[in-house]
Protein backbone atom coordinates (compact mmCIF):
# COMPACT_ATOMS: atom_id res chain seq x y z
CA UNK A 1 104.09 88.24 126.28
CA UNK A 2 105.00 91.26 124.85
CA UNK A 3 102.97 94.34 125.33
CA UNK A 4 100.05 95.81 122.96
CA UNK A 5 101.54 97.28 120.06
CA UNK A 6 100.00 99.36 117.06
CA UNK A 7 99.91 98.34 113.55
CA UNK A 8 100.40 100.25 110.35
CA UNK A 9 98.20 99.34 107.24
CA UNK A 10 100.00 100.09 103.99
CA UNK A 11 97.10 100.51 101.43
CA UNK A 12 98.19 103.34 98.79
CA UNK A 13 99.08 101.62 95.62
CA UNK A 14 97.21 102.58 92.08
CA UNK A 15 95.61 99.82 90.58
CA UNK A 16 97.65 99.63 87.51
CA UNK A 17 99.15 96.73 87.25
CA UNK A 18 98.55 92.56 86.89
CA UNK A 19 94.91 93.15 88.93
CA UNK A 20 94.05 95.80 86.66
CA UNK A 21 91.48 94.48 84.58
CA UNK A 22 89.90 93.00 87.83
CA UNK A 23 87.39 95.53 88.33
CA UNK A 24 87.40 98.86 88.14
CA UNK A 25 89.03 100.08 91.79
CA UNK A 26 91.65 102.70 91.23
CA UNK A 27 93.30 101.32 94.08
CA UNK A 28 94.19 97.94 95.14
CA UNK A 29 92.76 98.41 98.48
CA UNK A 30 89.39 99.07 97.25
CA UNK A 31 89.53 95.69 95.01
CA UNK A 32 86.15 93.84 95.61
CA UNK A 33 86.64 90.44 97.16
CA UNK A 34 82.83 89.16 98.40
CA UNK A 35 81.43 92.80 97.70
CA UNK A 36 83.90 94.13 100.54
CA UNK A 37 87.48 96.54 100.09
CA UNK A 38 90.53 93.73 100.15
CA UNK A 39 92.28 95.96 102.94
CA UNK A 40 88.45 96.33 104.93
CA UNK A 41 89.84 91.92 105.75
CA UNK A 42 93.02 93.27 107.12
CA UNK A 43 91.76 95.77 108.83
CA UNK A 44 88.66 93.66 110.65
CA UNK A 45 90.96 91.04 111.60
CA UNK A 46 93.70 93.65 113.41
CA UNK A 47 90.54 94.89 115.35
CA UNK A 48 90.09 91.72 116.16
CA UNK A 49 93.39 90.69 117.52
CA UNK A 50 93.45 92.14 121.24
CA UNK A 51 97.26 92.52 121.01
CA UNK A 52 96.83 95.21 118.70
CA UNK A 53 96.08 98.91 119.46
CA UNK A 54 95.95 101.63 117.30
CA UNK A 55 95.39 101.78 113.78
CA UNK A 56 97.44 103.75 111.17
CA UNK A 57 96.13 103.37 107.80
CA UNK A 58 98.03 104.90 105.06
CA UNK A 59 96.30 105.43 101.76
CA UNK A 60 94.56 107.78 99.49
CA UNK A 61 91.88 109.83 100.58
CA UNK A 62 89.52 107.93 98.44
CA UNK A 63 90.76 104.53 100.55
CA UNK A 64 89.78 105.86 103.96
CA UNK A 65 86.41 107.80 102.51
CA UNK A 66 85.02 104.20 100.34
CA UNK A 67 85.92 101.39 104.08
CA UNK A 68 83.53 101.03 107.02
CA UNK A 69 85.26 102.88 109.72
CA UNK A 70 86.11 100.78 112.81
CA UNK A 71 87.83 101.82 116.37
CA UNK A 72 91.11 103.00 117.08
CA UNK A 73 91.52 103.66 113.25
CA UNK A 74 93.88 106.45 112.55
CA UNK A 75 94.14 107.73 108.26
CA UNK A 76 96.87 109.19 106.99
CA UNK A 77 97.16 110.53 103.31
CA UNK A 78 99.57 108.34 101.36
CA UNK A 79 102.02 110.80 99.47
CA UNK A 80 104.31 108.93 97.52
CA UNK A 81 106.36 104.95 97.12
CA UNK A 82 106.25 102.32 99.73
CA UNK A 83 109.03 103.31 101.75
CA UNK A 84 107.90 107.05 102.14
CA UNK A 85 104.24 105.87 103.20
CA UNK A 86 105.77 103.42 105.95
CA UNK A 87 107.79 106.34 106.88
CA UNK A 88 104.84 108.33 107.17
CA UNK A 89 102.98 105.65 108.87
CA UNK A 90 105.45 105.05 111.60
CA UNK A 91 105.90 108.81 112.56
CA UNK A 92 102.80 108.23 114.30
CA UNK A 93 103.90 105.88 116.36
CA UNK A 94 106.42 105.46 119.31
CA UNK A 95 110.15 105.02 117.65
CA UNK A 96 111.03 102.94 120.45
CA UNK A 97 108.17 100.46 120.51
CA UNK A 98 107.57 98.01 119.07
CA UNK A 99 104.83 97.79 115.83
CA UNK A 100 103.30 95.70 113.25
CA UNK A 101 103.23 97.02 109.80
CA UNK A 102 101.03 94.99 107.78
CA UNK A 103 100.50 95.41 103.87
CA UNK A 104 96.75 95.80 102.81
CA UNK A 105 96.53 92.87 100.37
CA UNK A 106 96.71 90.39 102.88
CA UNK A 107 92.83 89.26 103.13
CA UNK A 108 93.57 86.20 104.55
CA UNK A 109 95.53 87.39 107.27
CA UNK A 110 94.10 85.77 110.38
CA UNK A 111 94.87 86.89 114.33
CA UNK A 112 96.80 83.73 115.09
CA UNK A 113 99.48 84.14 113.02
CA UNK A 114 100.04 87.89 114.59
CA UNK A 115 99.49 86.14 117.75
CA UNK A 116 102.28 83.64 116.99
CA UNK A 117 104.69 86.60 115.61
CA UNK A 118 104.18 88.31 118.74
CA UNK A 119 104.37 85.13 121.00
CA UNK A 120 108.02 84.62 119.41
CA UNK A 121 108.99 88.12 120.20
CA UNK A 122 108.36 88.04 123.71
CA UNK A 123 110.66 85.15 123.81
CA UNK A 124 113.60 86.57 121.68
CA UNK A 125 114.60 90.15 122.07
CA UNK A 126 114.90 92.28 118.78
CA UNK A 127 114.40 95.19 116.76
CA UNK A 128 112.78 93.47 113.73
CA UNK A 129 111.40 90.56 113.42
CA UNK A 130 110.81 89.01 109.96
CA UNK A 131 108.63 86.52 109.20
CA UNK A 132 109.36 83.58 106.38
CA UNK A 133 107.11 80.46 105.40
CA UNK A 134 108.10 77.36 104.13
CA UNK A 135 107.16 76.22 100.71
CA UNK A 136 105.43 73.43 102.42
CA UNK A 137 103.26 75.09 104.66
CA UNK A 138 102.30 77.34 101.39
CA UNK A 139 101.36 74.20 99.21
CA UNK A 140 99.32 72.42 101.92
CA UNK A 141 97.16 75.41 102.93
CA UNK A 142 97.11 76.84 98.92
CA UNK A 143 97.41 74.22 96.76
CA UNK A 144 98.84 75.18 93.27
CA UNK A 145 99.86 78.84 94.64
CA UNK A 146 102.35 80.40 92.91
CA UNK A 147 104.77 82.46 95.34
CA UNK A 148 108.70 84.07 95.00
CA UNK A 149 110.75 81.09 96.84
CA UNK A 150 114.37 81.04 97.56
CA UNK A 151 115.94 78.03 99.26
CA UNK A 152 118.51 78.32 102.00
CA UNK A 153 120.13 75.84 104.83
CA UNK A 154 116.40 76.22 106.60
CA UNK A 155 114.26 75.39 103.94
CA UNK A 156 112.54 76.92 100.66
CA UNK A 157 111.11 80.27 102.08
CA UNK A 158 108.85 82.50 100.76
CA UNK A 159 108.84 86.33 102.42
CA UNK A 160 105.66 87.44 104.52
CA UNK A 161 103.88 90.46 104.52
CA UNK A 162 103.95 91.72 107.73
CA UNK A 163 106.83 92.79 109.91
CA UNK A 164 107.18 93.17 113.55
CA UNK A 165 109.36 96.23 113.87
CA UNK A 166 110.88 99.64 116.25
CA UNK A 167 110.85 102.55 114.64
CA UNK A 168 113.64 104.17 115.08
CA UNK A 169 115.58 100.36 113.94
CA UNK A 170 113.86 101.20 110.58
CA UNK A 171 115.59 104.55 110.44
CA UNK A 172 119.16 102.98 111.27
CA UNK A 173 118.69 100.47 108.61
CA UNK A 174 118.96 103.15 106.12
CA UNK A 175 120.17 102.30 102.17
CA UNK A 176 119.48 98.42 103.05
CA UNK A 177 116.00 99.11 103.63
CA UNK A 178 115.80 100.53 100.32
CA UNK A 179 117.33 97.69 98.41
CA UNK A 180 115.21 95.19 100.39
CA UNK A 181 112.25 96.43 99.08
CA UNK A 182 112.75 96.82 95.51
CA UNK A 183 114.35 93.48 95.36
CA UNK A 184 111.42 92.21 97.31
CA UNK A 185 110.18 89.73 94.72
CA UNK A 186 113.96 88.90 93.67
CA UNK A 187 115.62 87.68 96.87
CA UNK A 188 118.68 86.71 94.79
CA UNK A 189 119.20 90.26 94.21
CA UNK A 190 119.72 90.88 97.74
CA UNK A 191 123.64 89.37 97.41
CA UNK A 192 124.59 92.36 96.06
CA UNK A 193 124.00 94.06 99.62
CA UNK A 194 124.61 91.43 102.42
CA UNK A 195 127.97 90.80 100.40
CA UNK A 196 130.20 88.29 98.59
CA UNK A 197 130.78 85.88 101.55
CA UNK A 198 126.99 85.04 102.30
CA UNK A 199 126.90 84.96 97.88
CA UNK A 200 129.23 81.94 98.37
CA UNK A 201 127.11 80.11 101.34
CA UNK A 202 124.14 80.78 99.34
CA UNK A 203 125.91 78.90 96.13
CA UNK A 204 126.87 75.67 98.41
CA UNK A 205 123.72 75.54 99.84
CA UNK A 206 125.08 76.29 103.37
CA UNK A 207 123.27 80.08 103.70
CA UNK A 208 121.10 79.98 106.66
CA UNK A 209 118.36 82.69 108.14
CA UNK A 210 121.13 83.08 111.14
CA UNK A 211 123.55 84.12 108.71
CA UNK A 212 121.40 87.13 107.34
CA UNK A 213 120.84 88.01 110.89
CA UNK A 214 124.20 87.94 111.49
CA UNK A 215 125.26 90.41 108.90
CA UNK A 216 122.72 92.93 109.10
CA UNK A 217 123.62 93.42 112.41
CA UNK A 218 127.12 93.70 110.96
CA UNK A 219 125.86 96.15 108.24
CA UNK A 220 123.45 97.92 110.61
CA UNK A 221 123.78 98.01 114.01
CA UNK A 222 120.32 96.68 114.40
CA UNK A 223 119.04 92.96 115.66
CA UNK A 224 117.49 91.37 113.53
CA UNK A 225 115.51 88.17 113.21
CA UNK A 226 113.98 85.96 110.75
CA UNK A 227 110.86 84.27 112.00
CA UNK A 228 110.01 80.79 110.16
CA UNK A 229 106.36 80.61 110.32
CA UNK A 230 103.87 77.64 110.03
CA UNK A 231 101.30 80.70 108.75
CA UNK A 232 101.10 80.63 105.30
CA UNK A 233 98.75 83.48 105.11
CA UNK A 234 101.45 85.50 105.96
CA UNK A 235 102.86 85.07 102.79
CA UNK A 236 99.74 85.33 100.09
CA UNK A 237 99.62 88.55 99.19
CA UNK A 238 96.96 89.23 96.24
CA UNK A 239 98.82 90.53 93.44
CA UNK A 240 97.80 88.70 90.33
CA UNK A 241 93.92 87.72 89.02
CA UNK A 242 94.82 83.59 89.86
CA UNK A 243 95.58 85.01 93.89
CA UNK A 244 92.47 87.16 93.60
CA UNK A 245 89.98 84.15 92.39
CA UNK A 246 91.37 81.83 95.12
CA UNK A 247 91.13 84.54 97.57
CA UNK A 248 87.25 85.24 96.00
CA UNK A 249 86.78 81.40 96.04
CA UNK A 250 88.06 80.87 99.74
CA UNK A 251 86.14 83.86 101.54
CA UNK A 252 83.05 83.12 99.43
CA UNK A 253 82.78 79.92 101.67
């Protein structure tokens, strides 16, 4: 088992786009699901999760001041996209140990799947771990959800929304790190970086999760490795109203 690590909560982004007219938040975090903040979920279950330690949150000022506070929670102003606020984020943290980082519109994020990421990591040494979920295991949990899939030699995957990662791997990974995240919701995209070779595997249906590990370790220098898991709240993120009334409908149970 691998040792306690601490988590960073990525909660800065305006309200201003598809949830919009979903209420009145000016931030996603503080969306209402149940009369609660959507990241106040996240944030209750990593407390929850005795594997986990501290607590970065990164978000607006307004974020930190509108949540019930809870133990071991650390704030730290957002200041500017996604990749700066990880940045931010991680600096509090130990480069050379591993973390979580966790995105805050995950509501339905529950300990056992960041049990089961971290069970897999103390059995396969790494510097990121990524975890995937099979169209499948997204249908039969969420029937009717509508997710970003891309089918490989391992399945029809859809990305999660946590990672499992070191620092200071992060900081190696550089310009690809950049392009992974704004083509986040267009995995195709991502054959203009991992190269021409994997393009052609991908086209005959022969590109597997091993051969992206493969060649960001090429690219990189870092090891890499995608985690298929059986969790599909991993990968619901709430980012349109439909997510946001199942989400409503599910925790209102």
């Amino acid at each position: 088992m691998v040792d306690a690590v601490d988590a960073v909560v990525l909660a800065g982004a305006v309200n201003d786009g598809k949830l919009a007219g979903c209420g009145e938040a000016e931030y996603e975090a503080l969306i209402s699901i149940q009369g609660k903040p959507m990241v106040s979920y996240v944030l209750d279950t990593l407390r929850r999760c005795e594997q986990i330690g501290k607590i970065v949150l990164v978000c607006p000022k307004e974020v930190s001041e509108s949540i019930e506070q809870i133990p071991d929670l650390v704030p730290v102003e957002a200041r500017g996209e996604l990749l700066e606020n990880l940045g931010i984020g991680l600096a509090q943290l130990d480069p050379d140990k591993l973390a979580l980082i966790v995105t805050g519109d995950v509501p339905l994020l529950t300990c056992e799947a960041i049990e089961d990421l971290l069970a897999v990591a103390a059995m396969h040494p790494a510097e990121i771990y990524y975890p995937v979920v099979r169209k499948e295991a997204c249908e039969a949990k969420f029937p009717g959800i509508k997710r970003t899939y891309l089918t490989i030699l391992d399945g029809t995957l859809t990305g999660g929304n946590v990672a499992l990662v070191k620092p200071s791997a992060l900081e190696a990974c550089g310009r690809f790190l950049e392009q992974a995240i704004a083509t986040r919701k267009k995995p195709w995209m991502m054959g203009s970086v991992l190269g021409i070779w994997l393009i052609l595997k991908f086209l005959i249906k022969r590109l597997s999760v091993q051969d992206i590990e493969r060649r960001l370790e090429v690219l990189t220098g870092v090891k890499a490795m995608g985690v298929i898991s059986d969790y599909a709240e991993i990968g619901f993120d709430v980012d349109k109203p439909q997510d946001l009334e199942l989400v409503q409908e599910i925790l209102g149970r």
